[in-house]
PDB file of N, CA and C in Angstrom:
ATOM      1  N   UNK A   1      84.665 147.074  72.404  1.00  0.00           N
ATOM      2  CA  UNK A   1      83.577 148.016  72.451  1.00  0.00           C
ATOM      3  C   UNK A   1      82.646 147.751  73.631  1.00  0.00           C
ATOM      4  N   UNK A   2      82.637 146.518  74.429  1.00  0.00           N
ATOM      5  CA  UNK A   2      82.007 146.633  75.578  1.00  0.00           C
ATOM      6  C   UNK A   2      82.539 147.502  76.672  1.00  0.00           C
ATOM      7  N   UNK A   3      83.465 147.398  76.919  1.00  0.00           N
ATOM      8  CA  UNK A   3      84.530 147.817  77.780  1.00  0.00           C
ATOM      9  C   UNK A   3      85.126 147.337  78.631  1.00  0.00           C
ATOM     10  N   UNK A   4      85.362 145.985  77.905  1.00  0.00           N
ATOM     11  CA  UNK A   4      86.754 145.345  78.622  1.00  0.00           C
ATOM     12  C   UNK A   4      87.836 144.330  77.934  1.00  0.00           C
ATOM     13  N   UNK A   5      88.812 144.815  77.900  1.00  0.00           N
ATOM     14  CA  UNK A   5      90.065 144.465  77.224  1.00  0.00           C
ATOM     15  C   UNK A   5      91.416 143.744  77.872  1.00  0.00           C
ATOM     16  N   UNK A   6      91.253 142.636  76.989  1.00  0.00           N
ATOM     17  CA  UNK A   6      92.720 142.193  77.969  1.00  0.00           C
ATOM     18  C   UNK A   6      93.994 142.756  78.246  1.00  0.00           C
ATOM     19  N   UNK A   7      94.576 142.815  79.679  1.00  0.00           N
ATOM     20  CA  UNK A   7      95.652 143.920  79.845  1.00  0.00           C
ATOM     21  C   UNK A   7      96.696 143.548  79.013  1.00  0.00           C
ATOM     22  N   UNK A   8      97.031 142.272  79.583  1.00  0.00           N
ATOM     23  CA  UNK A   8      98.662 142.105  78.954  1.00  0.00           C
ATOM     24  C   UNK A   8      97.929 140.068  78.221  1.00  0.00           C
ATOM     25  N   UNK A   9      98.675 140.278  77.440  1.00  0.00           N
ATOM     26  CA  UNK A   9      99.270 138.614  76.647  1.00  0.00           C
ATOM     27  C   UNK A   9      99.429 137.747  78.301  1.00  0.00           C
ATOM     28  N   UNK A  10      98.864 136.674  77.948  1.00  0.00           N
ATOM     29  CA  UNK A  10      99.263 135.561  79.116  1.00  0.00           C
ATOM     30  C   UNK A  10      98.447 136.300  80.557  1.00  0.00           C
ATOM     31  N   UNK A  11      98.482 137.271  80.980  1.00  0.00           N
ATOM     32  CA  UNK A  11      97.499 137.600  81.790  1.00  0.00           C
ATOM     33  C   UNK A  11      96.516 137.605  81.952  1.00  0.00           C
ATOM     34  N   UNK A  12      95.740 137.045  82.879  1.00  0.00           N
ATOM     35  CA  UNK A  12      94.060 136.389  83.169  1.00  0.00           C
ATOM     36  C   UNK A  12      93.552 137.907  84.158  1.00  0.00           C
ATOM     37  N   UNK A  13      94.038 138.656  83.177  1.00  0.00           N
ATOM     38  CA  UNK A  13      93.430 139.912  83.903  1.00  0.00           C
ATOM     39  C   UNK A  13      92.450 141.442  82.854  1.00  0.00           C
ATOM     40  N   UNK A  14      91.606 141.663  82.840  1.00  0.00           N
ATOM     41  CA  UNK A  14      91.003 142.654  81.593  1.00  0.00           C
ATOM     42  C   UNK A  14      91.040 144.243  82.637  1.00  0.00           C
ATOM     43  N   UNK A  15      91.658 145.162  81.586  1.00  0.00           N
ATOM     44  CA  UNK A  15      91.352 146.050  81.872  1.00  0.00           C
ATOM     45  C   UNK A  15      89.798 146.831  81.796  1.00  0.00           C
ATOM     46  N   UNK A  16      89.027 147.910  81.986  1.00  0.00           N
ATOM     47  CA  UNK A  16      87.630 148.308  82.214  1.00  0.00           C
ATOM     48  C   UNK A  16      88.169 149.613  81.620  1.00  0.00           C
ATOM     49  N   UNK A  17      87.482 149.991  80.454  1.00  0.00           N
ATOM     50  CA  UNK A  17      87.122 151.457  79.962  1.00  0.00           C
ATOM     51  C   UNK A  17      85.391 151.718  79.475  1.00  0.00           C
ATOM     52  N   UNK A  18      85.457 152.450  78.968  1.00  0.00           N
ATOM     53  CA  UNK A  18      83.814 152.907  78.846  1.00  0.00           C
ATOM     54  C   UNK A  18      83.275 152.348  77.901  1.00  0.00           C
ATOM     55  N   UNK A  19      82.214 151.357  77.739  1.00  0.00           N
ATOM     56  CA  UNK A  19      81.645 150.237  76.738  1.00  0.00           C
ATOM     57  C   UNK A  19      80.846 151.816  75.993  1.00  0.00           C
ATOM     58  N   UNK A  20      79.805 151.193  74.788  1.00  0.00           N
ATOM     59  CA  UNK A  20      79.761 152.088  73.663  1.00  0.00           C
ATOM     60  C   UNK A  20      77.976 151.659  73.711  1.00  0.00           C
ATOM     61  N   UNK A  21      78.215 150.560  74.396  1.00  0.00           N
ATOM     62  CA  UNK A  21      76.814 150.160  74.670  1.00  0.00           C
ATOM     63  C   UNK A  21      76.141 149.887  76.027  1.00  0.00           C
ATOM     64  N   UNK A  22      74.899 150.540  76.243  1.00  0.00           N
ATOM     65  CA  UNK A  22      73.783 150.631  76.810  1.00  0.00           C
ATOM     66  C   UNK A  22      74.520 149.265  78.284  1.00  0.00           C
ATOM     67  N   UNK A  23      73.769 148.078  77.578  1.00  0.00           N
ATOM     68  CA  UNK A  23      73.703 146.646  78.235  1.00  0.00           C
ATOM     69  C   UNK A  23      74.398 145.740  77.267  1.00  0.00           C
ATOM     70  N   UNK A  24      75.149 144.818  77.773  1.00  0.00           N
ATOM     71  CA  UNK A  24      75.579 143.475  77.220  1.00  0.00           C
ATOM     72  C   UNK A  24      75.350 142.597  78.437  1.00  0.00           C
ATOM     73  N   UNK A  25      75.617 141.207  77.401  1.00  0.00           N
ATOM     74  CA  UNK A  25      74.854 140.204  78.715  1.00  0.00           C
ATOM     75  C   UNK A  25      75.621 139.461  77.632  1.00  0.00           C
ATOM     76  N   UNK A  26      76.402 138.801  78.445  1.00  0.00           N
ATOM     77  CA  UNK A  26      77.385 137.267  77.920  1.00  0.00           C
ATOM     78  C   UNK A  26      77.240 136.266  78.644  1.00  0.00           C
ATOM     79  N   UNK A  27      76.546 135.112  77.929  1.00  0.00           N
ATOM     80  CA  UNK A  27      75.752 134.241  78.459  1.00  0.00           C
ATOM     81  C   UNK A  27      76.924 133.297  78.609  1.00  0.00           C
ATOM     82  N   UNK A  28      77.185 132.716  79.941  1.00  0.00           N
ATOM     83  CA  UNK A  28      78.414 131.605  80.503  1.00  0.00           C
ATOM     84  C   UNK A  28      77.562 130.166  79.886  1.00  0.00           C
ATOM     85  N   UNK A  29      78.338 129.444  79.116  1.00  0.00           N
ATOM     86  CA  UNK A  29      77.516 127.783  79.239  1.00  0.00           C
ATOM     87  C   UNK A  29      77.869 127.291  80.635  1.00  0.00           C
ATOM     88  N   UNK A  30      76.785 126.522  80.981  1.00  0.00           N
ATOM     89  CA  UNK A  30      76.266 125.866  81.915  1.00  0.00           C
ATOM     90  C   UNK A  30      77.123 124.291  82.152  1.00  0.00           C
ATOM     91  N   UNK A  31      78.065 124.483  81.256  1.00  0.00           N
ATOM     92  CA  UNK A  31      78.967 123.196  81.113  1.00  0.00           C
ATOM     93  C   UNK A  31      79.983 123.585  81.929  1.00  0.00           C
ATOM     94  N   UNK A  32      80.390 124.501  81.878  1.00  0.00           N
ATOM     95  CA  UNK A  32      81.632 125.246  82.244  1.00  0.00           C
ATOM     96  C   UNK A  32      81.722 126.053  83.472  1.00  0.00           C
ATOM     97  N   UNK A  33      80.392 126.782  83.618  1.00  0.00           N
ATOM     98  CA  UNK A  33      80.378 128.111  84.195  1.00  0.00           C
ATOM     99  C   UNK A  33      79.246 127.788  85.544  1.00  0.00           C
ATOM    100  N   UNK A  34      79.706 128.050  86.694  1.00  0.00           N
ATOM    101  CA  UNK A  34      78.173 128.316  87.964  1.00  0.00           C
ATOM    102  C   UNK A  34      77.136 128.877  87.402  1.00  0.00           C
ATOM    103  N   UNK A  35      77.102 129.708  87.441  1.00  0.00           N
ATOM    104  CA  UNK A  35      76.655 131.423  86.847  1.00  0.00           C
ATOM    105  C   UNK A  35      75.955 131.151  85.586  1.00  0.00           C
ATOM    106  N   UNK A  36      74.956 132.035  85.210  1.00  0.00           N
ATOM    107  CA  UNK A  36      73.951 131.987  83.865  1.00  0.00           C
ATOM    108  C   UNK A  36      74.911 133.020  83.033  1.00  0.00           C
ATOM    109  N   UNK A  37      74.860 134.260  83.458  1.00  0.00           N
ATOM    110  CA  UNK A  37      75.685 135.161  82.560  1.00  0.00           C
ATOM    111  C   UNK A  37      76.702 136.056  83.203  1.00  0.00           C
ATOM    112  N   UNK A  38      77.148 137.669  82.651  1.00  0.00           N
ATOM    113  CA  UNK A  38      77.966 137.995  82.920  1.00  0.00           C
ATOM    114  C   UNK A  38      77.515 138.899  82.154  1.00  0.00           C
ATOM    115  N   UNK A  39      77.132 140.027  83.112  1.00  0.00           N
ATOM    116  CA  UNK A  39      76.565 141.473  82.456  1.00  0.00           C
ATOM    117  C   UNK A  39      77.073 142.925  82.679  1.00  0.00           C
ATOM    118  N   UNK A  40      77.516 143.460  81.791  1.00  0.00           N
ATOM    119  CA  UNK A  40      78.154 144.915  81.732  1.00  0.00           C
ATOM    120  C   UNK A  40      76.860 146.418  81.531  1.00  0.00           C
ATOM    121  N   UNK A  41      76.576 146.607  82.133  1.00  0.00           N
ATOM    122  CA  UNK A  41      75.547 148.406  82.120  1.00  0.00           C
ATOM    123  C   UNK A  41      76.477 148.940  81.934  1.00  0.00           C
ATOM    124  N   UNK A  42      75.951 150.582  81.525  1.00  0.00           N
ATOM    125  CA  UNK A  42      76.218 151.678  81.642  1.00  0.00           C
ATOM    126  C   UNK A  42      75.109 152.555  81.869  1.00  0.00           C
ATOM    127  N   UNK A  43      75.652 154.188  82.633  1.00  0.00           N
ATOM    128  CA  UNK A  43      74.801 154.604  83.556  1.00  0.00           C
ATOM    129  C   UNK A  43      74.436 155.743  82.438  1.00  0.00           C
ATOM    130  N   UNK A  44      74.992 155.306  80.614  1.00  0.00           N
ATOM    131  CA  UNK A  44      74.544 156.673  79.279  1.00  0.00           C
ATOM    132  C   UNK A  44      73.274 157.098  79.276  1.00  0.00           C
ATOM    133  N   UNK A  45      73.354 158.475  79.792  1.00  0.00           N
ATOM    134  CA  UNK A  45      71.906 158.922  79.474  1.00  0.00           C
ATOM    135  C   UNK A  45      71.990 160.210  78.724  1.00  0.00           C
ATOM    136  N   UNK A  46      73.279 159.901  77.894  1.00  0.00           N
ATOM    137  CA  UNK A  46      73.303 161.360  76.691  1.00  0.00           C
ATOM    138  C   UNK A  46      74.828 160.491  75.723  1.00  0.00           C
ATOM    139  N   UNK A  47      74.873 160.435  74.483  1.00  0.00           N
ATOM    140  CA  UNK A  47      75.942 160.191  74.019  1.00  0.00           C
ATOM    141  C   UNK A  47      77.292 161.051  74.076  1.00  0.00           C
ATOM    142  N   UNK A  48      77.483 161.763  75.083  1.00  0.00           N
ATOM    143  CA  UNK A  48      78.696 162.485  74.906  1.00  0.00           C
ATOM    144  C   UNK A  48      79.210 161.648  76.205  1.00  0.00           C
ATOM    145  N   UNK A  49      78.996 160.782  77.053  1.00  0.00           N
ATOM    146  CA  UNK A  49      79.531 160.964  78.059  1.00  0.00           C
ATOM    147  C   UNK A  49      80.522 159.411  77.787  1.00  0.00           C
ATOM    148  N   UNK A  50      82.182 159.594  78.081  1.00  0.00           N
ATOM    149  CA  UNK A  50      83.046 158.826  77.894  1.00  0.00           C
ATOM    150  C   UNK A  50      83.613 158.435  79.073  1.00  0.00           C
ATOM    151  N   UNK A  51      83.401 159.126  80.257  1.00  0.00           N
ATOM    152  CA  UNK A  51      84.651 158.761  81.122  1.00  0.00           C
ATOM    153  C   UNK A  51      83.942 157.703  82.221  1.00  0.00           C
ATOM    154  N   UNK A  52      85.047 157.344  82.816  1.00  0.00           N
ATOM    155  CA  UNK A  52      84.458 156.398  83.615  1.00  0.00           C
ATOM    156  C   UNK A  52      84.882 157.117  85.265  1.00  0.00           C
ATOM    157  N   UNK A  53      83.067 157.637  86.585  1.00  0.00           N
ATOM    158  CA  UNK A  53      83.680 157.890  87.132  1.00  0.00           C
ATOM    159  C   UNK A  53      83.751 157.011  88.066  1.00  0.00           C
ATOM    160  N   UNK A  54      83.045 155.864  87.609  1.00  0.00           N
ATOM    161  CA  UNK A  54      82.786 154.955  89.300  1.00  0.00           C
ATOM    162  C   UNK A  54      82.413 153.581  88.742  1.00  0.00           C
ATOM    163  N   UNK A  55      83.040 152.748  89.124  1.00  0.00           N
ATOM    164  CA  UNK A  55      82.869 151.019  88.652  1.00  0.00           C
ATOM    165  C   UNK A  55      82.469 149.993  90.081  1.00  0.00           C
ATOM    166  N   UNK A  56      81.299 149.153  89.676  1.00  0.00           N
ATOM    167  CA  UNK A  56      80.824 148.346  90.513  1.00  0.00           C
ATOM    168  C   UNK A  56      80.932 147.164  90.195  1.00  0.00           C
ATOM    169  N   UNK A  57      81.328 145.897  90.654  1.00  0.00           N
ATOM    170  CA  UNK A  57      81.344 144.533  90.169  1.00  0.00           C
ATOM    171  C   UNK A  57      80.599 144.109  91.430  1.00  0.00           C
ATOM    172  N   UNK A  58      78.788 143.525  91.074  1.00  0.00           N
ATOM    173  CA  UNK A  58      78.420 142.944  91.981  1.00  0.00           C
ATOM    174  C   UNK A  58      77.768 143.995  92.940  1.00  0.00           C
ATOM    175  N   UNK A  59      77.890 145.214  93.089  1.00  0.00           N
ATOM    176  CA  UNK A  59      77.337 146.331  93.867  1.00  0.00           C
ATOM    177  C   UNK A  59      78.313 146.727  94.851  1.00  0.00           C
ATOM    178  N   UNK A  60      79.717 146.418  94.562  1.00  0.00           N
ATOM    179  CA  UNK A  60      80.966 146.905  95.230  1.00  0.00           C
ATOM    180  C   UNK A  60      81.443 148.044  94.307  1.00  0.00           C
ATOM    181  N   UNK A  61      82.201 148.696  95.096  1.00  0.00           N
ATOM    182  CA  UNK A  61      83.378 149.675  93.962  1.00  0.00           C
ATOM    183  C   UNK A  61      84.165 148.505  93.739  1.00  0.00           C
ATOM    184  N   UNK A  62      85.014 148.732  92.912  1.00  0.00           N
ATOM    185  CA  UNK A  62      85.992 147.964  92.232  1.00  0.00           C
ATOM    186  C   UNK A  62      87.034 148.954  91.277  1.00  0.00           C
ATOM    187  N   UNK A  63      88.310 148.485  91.120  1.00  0.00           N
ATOM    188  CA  UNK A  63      89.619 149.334  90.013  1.00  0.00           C
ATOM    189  C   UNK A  63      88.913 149.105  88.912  1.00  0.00           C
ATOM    190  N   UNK A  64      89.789 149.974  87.993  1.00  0.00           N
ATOM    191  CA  UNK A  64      89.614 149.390  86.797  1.00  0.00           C
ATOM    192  C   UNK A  64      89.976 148.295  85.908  1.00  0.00           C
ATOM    193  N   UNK A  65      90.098 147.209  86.804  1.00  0.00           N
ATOM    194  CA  UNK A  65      90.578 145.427  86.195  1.00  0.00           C
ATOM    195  C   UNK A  65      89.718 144.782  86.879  1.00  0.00           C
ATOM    196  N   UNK A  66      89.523 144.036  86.095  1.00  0.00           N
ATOM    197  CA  UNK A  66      88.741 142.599  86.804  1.00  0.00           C
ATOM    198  C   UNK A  66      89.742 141.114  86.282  1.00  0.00           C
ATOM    199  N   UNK A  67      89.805 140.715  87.018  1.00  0.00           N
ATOM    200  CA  UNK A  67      90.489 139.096  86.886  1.00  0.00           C
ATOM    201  C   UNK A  67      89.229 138.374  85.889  1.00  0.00           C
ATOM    202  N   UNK A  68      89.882 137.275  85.144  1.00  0.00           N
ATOM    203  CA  UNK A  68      89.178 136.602  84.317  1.00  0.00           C
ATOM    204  C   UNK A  68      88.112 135.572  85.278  1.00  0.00           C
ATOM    205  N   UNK A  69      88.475 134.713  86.265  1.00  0.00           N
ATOM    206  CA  UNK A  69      88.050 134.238  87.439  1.00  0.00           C
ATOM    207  C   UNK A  69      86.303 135.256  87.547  1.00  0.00           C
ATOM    208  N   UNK A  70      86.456 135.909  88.103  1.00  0.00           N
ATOM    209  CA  UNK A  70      85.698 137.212  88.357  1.00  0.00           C
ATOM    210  C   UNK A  70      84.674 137.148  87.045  1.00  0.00           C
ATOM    211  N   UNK A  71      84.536 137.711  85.816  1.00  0.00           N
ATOM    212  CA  UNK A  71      83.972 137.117  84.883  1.00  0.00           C
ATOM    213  C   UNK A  71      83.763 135.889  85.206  1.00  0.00           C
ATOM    214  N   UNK A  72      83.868 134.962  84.709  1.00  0.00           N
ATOM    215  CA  UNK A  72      83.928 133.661  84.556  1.00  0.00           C
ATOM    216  C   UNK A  72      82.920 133.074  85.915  1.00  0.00           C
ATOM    217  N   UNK A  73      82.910 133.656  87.171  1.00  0.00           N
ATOM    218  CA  UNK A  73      81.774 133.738  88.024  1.00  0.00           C
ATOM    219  C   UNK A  73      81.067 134.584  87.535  1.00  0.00           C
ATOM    220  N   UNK A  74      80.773 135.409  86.684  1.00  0.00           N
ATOM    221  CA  UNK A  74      79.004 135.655  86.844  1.00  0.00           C
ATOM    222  C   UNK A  74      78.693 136.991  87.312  1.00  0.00           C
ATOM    223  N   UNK A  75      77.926 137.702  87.321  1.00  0.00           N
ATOM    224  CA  UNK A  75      77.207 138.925  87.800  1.00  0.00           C
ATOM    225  C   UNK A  75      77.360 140.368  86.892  1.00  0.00           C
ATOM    226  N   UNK A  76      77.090 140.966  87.359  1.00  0.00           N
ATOM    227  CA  UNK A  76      77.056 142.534  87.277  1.00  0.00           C
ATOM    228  C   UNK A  76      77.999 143.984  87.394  1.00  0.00           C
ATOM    229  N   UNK A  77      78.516 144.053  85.891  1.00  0.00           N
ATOM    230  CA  UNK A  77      79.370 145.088  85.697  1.00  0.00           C
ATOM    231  C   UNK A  77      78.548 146.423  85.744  1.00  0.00           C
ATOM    232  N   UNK A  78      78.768 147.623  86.513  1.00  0.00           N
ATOM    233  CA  UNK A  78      78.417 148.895  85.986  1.00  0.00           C
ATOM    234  C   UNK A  78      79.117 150.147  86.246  1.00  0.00           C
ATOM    235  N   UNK A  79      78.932 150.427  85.190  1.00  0.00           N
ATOM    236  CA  UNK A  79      80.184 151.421  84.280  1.00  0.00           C
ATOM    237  C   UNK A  79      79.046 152.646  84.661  1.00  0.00           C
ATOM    238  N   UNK A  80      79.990 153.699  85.619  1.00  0.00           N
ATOM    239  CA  UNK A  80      79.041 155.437  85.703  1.00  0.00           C
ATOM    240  C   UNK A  80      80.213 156.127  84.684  1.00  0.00           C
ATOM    241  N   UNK A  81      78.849 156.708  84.008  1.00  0.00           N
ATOM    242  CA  UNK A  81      80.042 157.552  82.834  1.00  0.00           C
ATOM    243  C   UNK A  81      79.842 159.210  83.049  1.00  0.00           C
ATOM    244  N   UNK A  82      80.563 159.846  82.880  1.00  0.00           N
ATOM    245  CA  UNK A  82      80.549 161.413  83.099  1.00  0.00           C
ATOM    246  C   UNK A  82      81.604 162.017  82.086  1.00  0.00           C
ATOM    247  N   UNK A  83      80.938 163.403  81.973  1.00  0.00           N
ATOM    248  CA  UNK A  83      81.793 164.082  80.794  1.00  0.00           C
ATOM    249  C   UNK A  83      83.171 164.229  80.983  1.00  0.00           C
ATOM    250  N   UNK A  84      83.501 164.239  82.447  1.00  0.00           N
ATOM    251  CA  UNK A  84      85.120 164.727  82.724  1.00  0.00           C
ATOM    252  C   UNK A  84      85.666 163.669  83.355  1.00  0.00           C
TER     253      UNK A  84
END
């Protein structure tokens, strides 16, 4: 329900569809991780809107996958959602 799902078994890779929520923020421990967290937006400003037309990791475009690596460093997912 955030919107990101692992692609395949054994792959360190998540696919990106449209989270259900606003903001999440997944806090990395500090044991493990550079990075404080690992945060997903969305651009919902009406509940009908599902699609995804434009993805940023970090303030880049980006596909719709992110490598686990990628997470696991830290920053800023945002999901633009539109009706079509």
């Amino acid at each position: 329900m955030m919107g990101l799902y692992p692609d395949c078994s054994g792959k360190k890779e998540y696919a990106l569809v449209s989270s259900v929520f606003d903001k999440v923020e997944i806090v990395l421990n500090p044991n493990f991780y550079k990075e404080e967290k690992f945060v997903i937006e969305t651009s919902k400003r009406s509940s009908n809107l599902f699609f995804i037309s434009r993805i940023e990791f970090n303030g880049k475009n980006t596909p719709y996958f992110l490598k686990h690596n990628q997470i696991a460093g830290g920053g800023i997912l945002k999901l633009y959602l539109t009706d079509k």
